[in-house]
Protein backbone atom coordinates (compact mmCIF):
# COMPACT_ATOMS: atom_id res chain seq x y z
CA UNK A 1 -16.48 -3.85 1.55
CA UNK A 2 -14.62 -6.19 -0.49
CA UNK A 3 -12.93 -9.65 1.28
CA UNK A 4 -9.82 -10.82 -0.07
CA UNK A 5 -6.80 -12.80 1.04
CA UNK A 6 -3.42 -13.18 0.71
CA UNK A 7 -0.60 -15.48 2.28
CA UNK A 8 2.68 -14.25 3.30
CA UNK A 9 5.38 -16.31 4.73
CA UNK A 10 8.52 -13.52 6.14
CA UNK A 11 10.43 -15.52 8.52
CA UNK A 12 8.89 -15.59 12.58
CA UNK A 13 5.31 -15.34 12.23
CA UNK A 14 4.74 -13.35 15.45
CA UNK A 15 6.37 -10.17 13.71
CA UNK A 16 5.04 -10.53 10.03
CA UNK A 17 1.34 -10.49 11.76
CA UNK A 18 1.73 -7.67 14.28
CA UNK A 19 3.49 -5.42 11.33
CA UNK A 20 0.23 -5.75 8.93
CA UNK A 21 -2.41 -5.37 11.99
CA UNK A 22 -0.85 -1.68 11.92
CA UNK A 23 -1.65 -1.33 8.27
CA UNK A 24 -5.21 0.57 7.64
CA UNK A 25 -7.36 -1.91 5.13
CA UNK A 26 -6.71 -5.53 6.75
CA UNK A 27 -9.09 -6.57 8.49
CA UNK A 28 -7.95 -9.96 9.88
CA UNK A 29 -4.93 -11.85 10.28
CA UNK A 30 -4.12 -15.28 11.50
CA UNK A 31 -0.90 -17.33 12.04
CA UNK A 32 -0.41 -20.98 10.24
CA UNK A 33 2.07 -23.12 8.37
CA UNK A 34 1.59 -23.07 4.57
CA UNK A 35 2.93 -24.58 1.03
CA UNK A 36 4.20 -28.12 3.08
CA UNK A 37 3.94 -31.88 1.99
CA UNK A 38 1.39 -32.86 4.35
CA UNK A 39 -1.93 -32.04 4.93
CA UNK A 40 -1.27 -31.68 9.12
CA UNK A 41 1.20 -30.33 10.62
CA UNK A 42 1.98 -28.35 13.82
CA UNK A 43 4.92 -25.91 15.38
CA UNK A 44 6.72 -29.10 16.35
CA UNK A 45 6.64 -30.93 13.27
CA UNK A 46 7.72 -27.77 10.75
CA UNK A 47 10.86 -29.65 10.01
CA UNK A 48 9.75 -32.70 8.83
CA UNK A 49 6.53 -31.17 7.07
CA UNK A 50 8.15 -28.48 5.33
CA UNK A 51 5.86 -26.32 6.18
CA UNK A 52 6.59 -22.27 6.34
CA UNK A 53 5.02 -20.07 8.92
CA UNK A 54 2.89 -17.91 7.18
CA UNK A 55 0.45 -15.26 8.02
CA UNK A 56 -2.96 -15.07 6.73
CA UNK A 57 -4.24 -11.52 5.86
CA UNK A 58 -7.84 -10.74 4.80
CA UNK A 59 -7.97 -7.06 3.78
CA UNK A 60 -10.63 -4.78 2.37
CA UNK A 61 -9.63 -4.46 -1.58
CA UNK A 62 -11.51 -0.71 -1.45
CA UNK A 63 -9.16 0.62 1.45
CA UNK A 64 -6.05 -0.83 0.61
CA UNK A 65 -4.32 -2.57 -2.77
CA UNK A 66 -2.78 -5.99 -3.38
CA UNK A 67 0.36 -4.23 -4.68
CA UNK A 68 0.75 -1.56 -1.06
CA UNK A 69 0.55 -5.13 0.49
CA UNK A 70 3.23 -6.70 -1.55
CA UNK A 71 5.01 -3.67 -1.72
CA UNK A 72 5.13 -3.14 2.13
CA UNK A 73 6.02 -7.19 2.44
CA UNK A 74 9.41 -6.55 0.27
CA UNK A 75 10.87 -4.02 2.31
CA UNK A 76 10.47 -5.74 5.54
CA UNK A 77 12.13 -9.31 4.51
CA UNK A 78 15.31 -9.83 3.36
CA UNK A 79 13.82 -11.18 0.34
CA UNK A 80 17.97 -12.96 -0.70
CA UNK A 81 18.26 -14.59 2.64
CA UNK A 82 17.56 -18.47 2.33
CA UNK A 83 15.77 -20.08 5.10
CA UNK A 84 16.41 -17.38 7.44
CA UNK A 85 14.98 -14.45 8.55
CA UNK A 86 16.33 -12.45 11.82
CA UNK A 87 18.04 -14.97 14.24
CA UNK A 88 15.73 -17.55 12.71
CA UNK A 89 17.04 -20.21 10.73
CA UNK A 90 15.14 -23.52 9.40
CA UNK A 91 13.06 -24.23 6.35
CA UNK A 92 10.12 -23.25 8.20
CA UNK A 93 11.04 -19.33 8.25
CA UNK A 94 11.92 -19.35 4.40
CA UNK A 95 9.83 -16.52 2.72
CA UNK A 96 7.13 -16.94 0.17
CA UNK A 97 4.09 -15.28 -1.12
CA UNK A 98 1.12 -17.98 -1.39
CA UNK A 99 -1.65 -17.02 -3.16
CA UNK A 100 -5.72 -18.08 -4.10
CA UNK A 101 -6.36 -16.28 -7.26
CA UNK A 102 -4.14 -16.13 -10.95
CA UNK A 103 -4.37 -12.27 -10.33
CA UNK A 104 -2.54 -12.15 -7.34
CA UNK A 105 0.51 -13.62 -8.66
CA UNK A 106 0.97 -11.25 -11.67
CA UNK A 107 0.96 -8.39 -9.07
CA UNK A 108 3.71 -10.09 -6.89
CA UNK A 109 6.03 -11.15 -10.11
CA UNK A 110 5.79 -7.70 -11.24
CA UNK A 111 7.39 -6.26 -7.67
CA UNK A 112 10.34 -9.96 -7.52
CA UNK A 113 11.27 -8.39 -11.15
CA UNK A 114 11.66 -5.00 -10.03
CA UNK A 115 13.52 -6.31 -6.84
CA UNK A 116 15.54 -8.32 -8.92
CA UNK A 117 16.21 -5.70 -11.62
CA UNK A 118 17.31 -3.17 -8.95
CA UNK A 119 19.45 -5.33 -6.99
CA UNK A 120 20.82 -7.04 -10.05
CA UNK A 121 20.47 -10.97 -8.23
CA UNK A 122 17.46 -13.86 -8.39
CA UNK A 123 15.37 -13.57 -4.68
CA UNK A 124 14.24 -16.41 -3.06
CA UNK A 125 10.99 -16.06 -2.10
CA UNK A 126 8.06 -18.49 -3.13
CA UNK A 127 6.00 -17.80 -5.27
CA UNK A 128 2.96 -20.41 -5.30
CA UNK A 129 -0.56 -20.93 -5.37
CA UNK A 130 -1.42 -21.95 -1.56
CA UNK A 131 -1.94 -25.36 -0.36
CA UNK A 132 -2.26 -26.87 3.29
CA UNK A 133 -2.75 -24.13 4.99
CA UNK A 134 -3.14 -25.00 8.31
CA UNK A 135 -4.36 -22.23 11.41
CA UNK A 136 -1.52 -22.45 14.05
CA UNK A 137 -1.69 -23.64 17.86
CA UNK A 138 -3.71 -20.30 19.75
CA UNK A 139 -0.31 -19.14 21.26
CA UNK A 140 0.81 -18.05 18.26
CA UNK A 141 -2.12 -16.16 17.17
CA UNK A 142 -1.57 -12.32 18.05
CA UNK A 143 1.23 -13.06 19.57
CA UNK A 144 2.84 -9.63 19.95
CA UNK A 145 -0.51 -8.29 21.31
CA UNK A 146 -0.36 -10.32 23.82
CA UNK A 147 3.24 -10.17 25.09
CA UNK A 148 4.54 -7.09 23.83
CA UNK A 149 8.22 -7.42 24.67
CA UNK A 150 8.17 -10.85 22.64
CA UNK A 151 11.01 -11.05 20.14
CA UNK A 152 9.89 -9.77 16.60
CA UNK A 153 12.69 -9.81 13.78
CA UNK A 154 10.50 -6.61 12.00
CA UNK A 155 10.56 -3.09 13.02
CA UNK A 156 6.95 -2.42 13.25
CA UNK A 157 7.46 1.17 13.72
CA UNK A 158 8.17 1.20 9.89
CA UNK A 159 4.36 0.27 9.42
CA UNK A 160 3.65 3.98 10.21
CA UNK A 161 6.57 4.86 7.91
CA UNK A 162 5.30 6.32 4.29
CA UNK A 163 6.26 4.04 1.90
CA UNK A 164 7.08 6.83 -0.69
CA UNK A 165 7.79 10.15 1.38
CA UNK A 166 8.89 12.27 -1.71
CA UNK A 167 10.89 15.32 -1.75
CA UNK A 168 11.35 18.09 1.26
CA UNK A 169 9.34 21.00 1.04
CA UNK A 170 10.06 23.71 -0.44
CA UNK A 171 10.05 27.25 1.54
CA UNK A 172 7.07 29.93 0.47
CA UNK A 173 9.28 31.54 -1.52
CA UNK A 174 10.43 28.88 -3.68
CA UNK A 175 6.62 27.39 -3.66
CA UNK A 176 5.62 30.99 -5.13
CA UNK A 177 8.35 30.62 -8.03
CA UNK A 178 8.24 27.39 -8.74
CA UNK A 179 4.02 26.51 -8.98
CA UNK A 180 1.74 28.37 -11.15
CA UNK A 181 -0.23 31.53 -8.65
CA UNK A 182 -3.45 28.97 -8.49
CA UNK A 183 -1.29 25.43 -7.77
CA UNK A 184 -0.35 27.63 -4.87
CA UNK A 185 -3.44 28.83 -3.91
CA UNK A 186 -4.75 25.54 -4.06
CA UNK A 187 -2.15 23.75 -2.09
CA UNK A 188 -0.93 26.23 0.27
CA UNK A 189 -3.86 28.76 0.80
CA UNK A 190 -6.92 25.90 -0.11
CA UNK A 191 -8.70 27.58 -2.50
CA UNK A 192 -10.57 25.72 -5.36
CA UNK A 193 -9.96 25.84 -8.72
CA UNK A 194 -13.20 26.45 -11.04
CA UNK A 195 -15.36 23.64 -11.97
CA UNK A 196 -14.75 22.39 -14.73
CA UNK A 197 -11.46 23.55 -15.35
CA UNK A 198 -8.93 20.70 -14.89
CA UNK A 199 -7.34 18.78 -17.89
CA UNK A 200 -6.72 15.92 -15.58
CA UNK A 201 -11.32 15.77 -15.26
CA UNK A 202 -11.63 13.71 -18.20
CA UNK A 203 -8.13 12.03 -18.44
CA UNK A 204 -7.73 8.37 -19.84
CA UNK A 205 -3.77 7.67 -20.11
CA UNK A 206 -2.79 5.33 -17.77
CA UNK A 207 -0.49 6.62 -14.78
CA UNK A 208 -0.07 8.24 -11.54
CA UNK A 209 -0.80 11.92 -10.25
CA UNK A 210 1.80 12.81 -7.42
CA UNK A 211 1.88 15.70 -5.60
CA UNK A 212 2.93 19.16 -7.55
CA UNK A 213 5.07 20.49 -4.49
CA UNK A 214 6.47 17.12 -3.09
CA UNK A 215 6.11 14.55 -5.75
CA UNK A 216 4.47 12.11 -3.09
CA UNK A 217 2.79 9.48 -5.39
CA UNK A 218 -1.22 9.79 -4.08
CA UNK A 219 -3.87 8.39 -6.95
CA UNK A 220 -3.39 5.67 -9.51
CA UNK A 221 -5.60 6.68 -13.03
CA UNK A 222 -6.93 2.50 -11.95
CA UNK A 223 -8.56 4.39 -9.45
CA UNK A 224 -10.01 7.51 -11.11
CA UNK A 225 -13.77 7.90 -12.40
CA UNK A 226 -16.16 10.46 -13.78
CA UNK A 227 -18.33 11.64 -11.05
CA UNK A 228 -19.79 14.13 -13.07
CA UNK A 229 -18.75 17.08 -10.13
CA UNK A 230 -16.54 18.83 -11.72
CA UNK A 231 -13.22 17.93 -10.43
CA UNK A 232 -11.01 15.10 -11.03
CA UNK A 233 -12.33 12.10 -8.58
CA UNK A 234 -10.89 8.84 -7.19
CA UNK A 235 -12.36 6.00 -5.36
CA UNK A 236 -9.08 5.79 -3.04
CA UNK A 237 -5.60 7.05 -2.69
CA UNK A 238 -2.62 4.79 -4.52
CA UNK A 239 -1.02 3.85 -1.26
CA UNK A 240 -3.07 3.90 2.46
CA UNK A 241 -0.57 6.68 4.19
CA UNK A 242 -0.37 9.12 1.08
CA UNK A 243 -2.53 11.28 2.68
CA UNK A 244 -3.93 12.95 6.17
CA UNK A 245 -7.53 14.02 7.01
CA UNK A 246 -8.93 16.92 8.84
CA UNK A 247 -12.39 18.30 9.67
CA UNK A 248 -13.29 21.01 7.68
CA UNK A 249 -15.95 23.04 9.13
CA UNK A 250 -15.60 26.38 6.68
CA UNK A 251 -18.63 27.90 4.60
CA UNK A 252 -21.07 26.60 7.46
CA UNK A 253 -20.39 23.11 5.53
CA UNK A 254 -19.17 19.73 7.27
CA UNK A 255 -16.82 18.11 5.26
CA UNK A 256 -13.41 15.80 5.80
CA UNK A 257 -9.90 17.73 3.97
CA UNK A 258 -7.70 15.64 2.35
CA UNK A 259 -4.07 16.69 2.48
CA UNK A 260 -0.87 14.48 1.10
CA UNK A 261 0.96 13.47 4.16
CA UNK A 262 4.13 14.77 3.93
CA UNK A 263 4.17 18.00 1.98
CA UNK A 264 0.45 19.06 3.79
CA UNK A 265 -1.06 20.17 0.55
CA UNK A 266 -4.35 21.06 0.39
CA UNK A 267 -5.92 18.71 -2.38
CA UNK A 268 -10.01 18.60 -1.87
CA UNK A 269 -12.03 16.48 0.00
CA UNK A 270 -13.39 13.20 0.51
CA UNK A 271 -17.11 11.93 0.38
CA UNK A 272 -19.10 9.47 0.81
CA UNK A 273 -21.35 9.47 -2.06
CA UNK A 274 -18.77 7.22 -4.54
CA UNK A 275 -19.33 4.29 -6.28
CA UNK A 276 -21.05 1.13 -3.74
CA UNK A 277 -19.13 -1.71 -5.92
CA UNK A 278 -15.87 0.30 -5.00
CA UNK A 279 -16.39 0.92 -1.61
CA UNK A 280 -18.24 4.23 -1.72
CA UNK A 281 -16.04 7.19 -1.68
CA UNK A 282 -15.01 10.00 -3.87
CA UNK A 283 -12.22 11.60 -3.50
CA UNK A 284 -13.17 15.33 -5.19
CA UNK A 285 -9.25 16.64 -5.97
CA UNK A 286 -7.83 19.97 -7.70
CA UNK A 287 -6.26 19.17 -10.69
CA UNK A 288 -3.88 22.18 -9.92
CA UNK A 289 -2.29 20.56 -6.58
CA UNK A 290 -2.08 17.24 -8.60
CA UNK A 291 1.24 16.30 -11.60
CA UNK A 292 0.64 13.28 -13.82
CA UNK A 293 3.30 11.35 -15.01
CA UNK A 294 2.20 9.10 -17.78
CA UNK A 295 2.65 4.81 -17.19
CA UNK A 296 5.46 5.01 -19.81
CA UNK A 297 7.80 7.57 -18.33
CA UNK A 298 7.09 6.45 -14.96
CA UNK A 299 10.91 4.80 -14.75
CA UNK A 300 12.27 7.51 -16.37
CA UNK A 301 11.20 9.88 -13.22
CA UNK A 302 11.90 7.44 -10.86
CA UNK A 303 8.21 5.71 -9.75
CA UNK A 304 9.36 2.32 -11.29
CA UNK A 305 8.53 0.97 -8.36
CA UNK A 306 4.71 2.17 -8.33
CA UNK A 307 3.89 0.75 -11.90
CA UNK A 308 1.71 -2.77 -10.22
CA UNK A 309 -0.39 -0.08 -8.83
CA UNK A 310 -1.30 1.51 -12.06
């Protein structure tokens, strides 16, 4: 496990919190006031401190990415609003992304431009290395936890929603016409392609694999590695809800499935024998149930969007 953190600042505290304690890979979060012109400050004196109320997020850089966290930050603030997020207006609910290393803001300027690109206008969020960060008054902290029907300007149920679905499923019949016969035995039927036999096992180009049926987005070539099994292997998916996990219990064998999430293709498994400095696991995929698209015609087919994770 790898500790990290990250400041966010998204309007009401209480909502921006109890969103990314749904989200798989942070591990703690903590409500303060960040980025004012005092070193003290508390909820009372926001105004006159210019402080913003700000969430503190350590996460596990193995389970989940800088960029899913930025990514996931942008769609849940109005990121042109000024000041105000929700019914909440002041200074103190303006939004801003506050970070502690150099790294961390090239990964958040890369996802303002694409905003800003997109939308075709300049956002207003902060962008700054943090300063007087200051833990807020224990009321605050977990707020939604502990009174549930408190007001929250967030839908939180969107922290269970995939950030990049992909395309409906085919029926059988189209699957059987449209993928090669072993991409559909791999995917629909989970067989295994021969060792050995992928041209994705020793790839180098920079970009991402999605999946062949859906086009979900699931592994980012910054995550792939040779672990010498056979089979094209990852140390994590690109995005923490690309994919779903069974038990798989078959050839007298105990061993977890790993399926995208929304087009339930079969892909390989996961173990527990990866890398220690990357958090340990290998992902062991078929090449067959995986499409690359290289880092330079990512925009051209639409994954724009995904290029800070590559």
């Amino acid at each position: 496990m790898e500790r990290r953190e990250i400041y966010l600042a998204g309007g009401c505290f209480w909502g921006v919190e109890a969103y990314y304690q749904r989200v798989r890979g942070i591990l703690d979060t903590e409500t303060g006031y960040a980025n004012g012109n005092k070193e003290q400050t508390s909820y009372r004196q926001l105004s006159q401190s210019g402080h913003a109320e700000t969430v503190k997020l350590v996460y596990d850089v193995h389970q989940i990415s800088l960029a899913e966290i930025v990514d996931r930050y942008l769609r849940v603030i109005d990121p042109f609003s000024l000041n105000r997020q929700g019914n909440d207006v002041g200074t103190q609910y303006r939004t801003g992304i506050y970070y502690v290393r150099e790294e961390d803001r090239r990964v958040a300027e890369a996802f303002l431009s694409y905003v800003e690109r997109t939308e075709g206008r300049k956002t207003v969020v902060e962008l700054e290395e943090l300063r007087h960060f200051i833990p807020a008054e224990k009321i605050h902290q977990d707020y939604l936890r502990k009174y549930p029907e408190g007001y929250c300007h967030i839908g939180l149920s969107e922290a269970q929603t995939p950030l990049y679905p992909g395309e409906e499923v085919p029926s059988r019949t189209e699957l059987r016409q449209k993928l090669s016969r072993e991409a559909y035995e791999v995917t629909q039927e989970a067989a295994t392609e021969k060792p050995g036999s992928s041209c994705y096992l020793h790839h180098t180009q920079e970009g991402i694999y999605v999946d062949i049926v859906t086009g979900q987005p699931l592994f980012s070539t910054a995550d792939q590695f040779d672990a010498g099994c056979g089979w094209p292997s990852f140390t994590r998916g690109i995005t923490t809800d690309a994919m779903e996990y069974r038990g798989d219990f078959s050839f007298g064998m105990q061993r977890t499935e790993v399926k995208s999430r929304e087009g339930g293709s079969h892909l390989g498994h996961v173990f527990e024998d990866g890398p220690q400095k990357e958090g340990g696991l290998r992902y062991c995929i078929n090449g067959a149930a995986l499409r690359f698209i290289p880092k330079e015609r990512m925009k051209e087919e639409g994954y724009e969007r995904l290029l800070p994770y590559v």
